[in-house]
C-alpha atoms as a PDB file:
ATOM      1  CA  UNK A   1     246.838  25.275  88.405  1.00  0.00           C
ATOM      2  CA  UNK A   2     245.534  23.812  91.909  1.00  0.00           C
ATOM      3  CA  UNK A   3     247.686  20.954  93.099  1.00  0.00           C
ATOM      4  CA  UNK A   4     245.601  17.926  94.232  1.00  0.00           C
ATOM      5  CA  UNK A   5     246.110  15.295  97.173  1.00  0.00           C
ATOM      6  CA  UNK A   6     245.070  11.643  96.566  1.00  0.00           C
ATOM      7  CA  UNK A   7     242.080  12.076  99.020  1.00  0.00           C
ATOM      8  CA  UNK A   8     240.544  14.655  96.176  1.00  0.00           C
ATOM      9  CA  UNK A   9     240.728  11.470  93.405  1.00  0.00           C
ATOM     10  CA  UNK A  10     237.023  10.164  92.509  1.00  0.00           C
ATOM     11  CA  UNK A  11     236.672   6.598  90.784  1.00  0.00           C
ATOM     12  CA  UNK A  12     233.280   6.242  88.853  1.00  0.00           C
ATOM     13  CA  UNK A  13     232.254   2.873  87.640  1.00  0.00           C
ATOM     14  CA  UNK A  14     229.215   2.028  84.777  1.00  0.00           C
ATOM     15  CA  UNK A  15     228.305  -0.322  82.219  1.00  0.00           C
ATOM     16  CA  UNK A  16     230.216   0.296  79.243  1.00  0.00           C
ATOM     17  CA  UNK A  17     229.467   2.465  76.094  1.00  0.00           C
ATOM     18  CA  UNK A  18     228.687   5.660  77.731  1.00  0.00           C
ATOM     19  CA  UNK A  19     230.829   7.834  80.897  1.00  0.00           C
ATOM     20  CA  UNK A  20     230.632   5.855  84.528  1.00  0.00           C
ATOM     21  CA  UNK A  21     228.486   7.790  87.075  1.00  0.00           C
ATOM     22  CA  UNK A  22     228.264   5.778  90.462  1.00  0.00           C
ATOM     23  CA  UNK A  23     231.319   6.811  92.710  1.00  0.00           C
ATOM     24  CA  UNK A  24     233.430   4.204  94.107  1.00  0.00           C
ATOM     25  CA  UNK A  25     234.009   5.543  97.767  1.00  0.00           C
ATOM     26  CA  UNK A  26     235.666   2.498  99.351  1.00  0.00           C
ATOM     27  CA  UNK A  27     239.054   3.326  97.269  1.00  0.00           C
ATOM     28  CA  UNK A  28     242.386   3.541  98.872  1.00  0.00           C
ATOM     29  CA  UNK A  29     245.452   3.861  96.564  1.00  0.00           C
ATOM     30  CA  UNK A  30     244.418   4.120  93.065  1.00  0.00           C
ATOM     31  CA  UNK A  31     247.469   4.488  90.114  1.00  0.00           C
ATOM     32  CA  UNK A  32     247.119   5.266  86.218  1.00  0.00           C
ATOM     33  CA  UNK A  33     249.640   4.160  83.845  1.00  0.00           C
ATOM     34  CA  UNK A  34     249.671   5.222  80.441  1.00  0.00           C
ATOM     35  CA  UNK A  35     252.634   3.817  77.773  1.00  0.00           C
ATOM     36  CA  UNK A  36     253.411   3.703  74.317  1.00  0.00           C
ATOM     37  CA  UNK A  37     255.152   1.267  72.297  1.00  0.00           C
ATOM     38  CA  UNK A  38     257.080   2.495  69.474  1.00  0.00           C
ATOM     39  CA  UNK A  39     258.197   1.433  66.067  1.00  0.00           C
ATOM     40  CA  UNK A  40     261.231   2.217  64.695  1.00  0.00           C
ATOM     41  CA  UNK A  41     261.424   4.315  61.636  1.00  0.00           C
ATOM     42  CA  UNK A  42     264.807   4.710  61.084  1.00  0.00           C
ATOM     43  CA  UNK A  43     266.676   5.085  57.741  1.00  0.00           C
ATOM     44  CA  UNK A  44     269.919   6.355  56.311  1.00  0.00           C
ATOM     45  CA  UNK A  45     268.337  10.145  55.935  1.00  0.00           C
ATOM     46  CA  UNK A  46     268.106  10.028  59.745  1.00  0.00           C
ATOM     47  CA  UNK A  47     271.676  11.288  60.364  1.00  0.00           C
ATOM     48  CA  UNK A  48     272.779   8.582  62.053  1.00  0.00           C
ATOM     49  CA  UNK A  49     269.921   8.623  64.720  1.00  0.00           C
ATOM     50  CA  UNK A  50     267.019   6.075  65.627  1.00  0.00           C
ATOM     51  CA  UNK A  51     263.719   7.615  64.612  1.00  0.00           C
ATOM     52  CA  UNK A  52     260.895   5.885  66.400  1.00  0.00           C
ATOM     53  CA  UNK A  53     257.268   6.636  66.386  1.00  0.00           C
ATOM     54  CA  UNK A  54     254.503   5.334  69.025  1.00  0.00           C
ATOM     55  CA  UNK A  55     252.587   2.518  67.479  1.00  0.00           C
ATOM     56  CA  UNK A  56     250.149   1.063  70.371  1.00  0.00           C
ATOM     57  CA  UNK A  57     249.161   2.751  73.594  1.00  0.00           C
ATOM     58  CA  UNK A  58     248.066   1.466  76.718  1.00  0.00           C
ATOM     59  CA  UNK A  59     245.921   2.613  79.736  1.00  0.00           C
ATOM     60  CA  UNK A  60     246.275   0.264  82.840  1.00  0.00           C
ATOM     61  CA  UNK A  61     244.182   1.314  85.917  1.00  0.00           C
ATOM     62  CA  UNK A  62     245.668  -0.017  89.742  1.00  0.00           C
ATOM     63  CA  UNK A  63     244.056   0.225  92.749  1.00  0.00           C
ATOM     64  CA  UNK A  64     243.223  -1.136  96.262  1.00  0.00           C
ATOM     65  CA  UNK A  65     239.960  -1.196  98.532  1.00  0.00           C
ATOM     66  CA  UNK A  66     239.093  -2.969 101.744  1.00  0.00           C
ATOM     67  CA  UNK A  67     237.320  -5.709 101.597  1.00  0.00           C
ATOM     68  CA  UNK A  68     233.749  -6.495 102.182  1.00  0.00           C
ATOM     69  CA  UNK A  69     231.953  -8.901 100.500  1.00  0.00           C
ATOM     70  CA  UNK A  70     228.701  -6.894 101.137  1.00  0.00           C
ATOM     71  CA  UNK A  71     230.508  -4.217  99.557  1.00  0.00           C
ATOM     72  CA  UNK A  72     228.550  -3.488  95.937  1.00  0.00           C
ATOM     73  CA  UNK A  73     231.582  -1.885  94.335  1.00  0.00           C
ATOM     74  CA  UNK A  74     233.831  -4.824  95.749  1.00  0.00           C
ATOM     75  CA  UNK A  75     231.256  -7.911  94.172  1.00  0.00           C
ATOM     76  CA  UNK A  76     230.681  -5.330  90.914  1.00  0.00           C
ATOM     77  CA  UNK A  77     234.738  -5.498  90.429  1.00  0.00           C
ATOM     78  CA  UNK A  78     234.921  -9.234  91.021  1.00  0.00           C
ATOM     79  CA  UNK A  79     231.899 -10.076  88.577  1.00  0.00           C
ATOM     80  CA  UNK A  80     232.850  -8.336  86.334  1.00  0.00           C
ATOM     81  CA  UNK A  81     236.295 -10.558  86.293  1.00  0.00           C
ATOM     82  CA  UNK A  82     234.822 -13.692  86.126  1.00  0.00           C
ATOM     83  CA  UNK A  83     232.099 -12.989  83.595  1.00  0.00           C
ATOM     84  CA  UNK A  84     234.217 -10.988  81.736  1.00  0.00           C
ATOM     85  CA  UNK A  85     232.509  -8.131  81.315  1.00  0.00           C
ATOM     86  CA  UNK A  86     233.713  -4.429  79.765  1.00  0.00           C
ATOM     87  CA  UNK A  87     232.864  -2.052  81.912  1.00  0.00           C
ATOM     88  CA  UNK A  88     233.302   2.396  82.188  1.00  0.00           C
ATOM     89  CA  UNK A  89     235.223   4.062  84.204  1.00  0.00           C
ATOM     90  CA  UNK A  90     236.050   7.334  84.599  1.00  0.00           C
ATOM     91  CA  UNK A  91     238.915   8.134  86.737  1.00  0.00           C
ATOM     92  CA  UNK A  92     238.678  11.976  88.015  1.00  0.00           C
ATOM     93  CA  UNK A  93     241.405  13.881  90.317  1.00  0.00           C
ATOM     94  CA  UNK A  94     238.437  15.868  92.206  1.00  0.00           C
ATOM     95  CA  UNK A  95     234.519  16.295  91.698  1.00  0.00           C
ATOM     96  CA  UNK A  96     234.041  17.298  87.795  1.00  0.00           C
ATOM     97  CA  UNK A  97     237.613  17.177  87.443  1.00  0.00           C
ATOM     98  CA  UNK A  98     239.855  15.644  84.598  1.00  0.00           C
ATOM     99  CA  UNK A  99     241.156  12.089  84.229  1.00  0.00           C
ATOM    100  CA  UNK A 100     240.834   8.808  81.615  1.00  0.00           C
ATOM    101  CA  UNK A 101     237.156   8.127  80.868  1.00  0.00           C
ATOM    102  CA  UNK A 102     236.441   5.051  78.897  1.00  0.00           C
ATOM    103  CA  UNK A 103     235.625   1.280  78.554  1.00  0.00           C
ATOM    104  CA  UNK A 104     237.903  -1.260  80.535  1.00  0.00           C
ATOM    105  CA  UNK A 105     238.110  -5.097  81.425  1.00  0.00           C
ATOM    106  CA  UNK A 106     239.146  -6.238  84.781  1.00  0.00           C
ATOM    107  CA  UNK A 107     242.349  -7.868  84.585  1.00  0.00           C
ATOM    108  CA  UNK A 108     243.047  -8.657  87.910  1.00  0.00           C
ATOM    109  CA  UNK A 109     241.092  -9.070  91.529  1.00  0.00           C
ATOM    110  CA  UNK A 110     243.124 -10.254  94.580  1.00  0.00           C
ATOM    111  CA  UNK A 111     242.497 -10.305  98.218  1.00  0.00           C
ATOM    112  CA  UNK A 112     245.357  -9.523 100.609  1.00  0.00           C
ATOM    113  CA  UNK A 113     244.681 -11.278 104.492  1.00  0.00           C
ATOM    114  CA  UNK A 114     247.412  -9.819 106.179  1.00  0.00           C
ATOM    115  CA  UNK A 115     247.940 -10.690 110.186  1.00  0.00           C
ATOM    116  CA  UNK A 116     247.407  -7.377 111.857  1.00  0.00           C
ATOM    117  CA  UNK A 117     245.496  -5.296 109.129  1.00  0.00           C
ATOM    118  CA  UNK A 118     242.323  -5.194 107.490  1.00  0.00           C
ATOM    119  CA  UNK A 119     241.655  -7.432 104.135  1.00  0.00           C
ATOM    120  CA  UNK A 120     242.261  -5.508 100.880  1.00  0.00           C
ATOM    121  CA  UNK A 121     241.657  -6.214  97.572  1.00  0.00           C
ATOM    122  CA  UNK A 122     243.635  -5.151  94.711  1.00  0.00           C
ATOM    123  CA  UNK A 123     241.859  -4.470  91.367  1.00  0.00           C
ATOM    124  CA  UNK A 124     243.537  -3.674  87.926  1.00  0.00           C
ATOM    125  CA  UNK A 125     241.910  -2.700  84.597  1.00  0.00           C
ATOM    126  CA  UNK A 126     243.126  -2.348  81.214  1.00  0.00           C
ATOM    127  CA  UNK A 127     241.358  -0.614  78.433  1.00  0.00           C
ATOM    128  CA  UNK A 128     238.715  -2.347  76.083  1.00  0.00           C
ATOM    129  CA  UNK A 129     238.415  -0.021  72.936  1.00  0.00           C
ATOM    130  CA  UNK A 130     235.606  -2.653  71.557  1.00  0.00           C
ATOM    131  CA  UNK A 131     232.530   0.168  72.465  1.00  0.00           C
ATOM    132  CA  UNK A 132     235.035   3.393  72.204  1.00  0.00           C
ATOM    133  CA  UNK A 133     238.524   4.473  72.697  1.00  0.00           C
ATOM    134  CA  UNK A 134     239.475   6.267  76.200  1.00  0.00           C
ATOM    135  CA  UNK A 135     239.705   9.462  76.273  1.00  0.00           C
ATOM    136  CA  UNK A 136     241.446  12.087  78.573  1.00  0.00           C
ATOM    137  CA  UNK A 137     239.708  15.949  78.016  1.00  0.00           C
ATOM    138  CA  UNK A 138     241.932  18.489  78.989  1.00  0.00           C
END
């Protein structure tokens, strides 16, 4: 197993249905966050334990860029926000690597102006299973 640096991530973006091809270079700090909710099963044959068993998953995608408003990633992230659009995107951790692939909705798109730094935007995307279900090949 090869361990991997941040730097080595790729973001791909695409209109939904089918895998996201066009890299996203202008990322900075991207996070994926994966969680289960879970139902509890428990009964008296349980030995005095709490059984539980996941019910709903959820796939939340973070990340930042700088900002540019000639940018075509940037205004593809923001569109897609206000028109509400599903997009793809596959999230790799190097060049034909592994990582979620699947449709998502943009959740969130906000512009940081900070004195002495450069404007960022953060971007966060949650899974839309309405053209297929994310997936995550080993």
């Amino acid at each position: 197993m090869a361990f991997k640096i941040g730097l080595e991530g790729k973001l791909y973006r695409g209109a939904s249905g089918s895998t996201a091809s066009s890299l996203v270079e202008n990322v900075k700090d991207l996070s994926i966050d994966m969680d289960a909710q879970t139902a509890t099963m428990s009964n008296r044959a349980g030995g005095g334990w709490e059984s539980s068993r996941v019910s709903i998953r959820s796939l939340n995608i973070t990340w930042s860029m700088i900002w540019n408003s000639a940018d075509v990633d940037c205004l593809f992230f923001k569109n897609a926000l206000i028109n509400g659009t599903v997009i793809a995107l596959n999230i790799l951790d190097d060049t034909g690597g592994k990582g979620p692939d699947g449709d998502f909705v943009i959740s969130k798109f906000g512009r940081n102006e900070p004195l002495l730094e450069g404007m960022e935007i953060s971007v966060e995307a949650k899974v839309n299973t309405t053209s297929r279900v994310p997936t995550w090949p080993d």
